[in-house]
C-alpha atoms as a PDB file:
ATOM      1  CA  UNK A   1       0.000   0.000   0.000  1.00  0.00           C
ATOM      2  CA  UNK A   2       1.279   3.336  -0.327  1.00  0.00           C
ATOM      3  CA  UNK A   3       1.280   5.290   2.161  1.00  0.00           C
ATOM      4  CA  UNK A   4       2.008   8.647   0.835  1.00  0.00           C
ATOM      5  CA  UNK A   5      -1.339   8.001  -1.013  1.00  0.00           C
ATOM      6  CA  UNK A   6      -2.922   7.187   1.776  1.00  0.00           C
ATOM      7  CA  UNK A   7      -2.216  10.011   4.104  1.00  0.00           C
ATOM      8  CA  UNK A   8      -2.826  12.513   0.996  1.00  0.00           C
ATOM      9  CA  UNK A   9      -6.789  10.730   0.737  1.00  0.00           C
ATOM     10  CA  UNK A  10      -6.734  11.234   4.703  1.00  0.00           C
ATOM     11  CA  UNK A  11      -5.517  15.113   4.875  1.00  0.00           C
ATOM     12  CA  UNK A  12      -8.680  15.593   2.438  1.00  0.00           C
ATOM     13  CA  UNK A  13     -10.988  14.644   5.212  1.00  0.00           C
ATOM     14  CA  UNK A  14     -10.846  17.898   6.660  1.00  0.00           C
ATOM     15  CA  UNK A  15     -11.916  19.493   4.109  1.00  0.00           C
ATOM     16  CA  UNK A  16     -14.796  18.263   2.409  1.00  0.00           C
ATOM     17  CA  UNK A  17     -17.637  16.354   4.003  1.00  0.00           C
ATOM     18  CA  UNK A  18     -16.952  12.717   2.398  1.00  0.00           C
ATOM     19  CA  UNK A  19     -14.088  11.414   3.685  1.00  0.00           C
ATOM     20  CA  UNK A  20     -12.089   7.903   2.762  1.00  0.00           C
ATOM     21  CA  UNK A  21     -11.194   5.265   5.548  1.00  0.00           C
ATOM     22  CA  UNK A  22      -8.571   2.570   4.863  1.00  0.00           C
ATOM     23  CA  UNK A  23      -9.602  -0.006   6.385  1.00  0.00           C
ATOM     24  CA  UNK A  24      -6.464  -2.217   6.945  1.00  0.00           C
ATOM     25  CA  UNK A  25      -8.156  -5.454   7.619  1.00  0.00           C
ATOM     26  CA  UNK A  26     -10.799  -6.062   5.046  1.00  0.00           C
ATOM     27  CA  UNK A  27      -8.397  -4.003   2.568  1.00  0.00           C
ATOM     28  CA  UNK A  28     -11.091  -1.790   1.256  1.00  0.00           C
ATOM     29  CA  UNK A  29     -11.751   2.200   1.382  1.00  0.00           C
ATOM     30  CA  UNK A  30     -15.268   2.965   2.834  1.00  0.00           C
ATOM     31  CA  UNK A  31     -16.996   6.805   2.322  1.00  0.00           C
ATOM     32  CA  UNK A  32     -18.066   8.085   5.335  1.00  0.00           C
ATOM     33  CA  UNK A  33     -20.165  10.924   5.902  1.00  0.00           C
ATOM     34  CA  UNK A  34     -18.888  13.584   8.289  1.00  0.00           C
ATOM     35  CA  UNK A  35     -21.787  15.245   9.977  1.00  0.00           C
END
């Protein structure tokens, strides 16, 4: 996985209201709604 990918994806959480979530066990990226 790359990381630097990763933590670019997470950064962009704070600024828009959809946000990715690695999720390290299942492998998969899940949208999640920040209210």
């Amino acid at each position: 996985m790359n990381l630097n990918a990763f933590y670019v994806k997470a950064r962009t959480c704070y600024r828009v209201p959809i946000c990715c979530h690695y999720n390290l066990f299942s492998g998969r990226f899940y949208l999640t709604i920040l209210s």
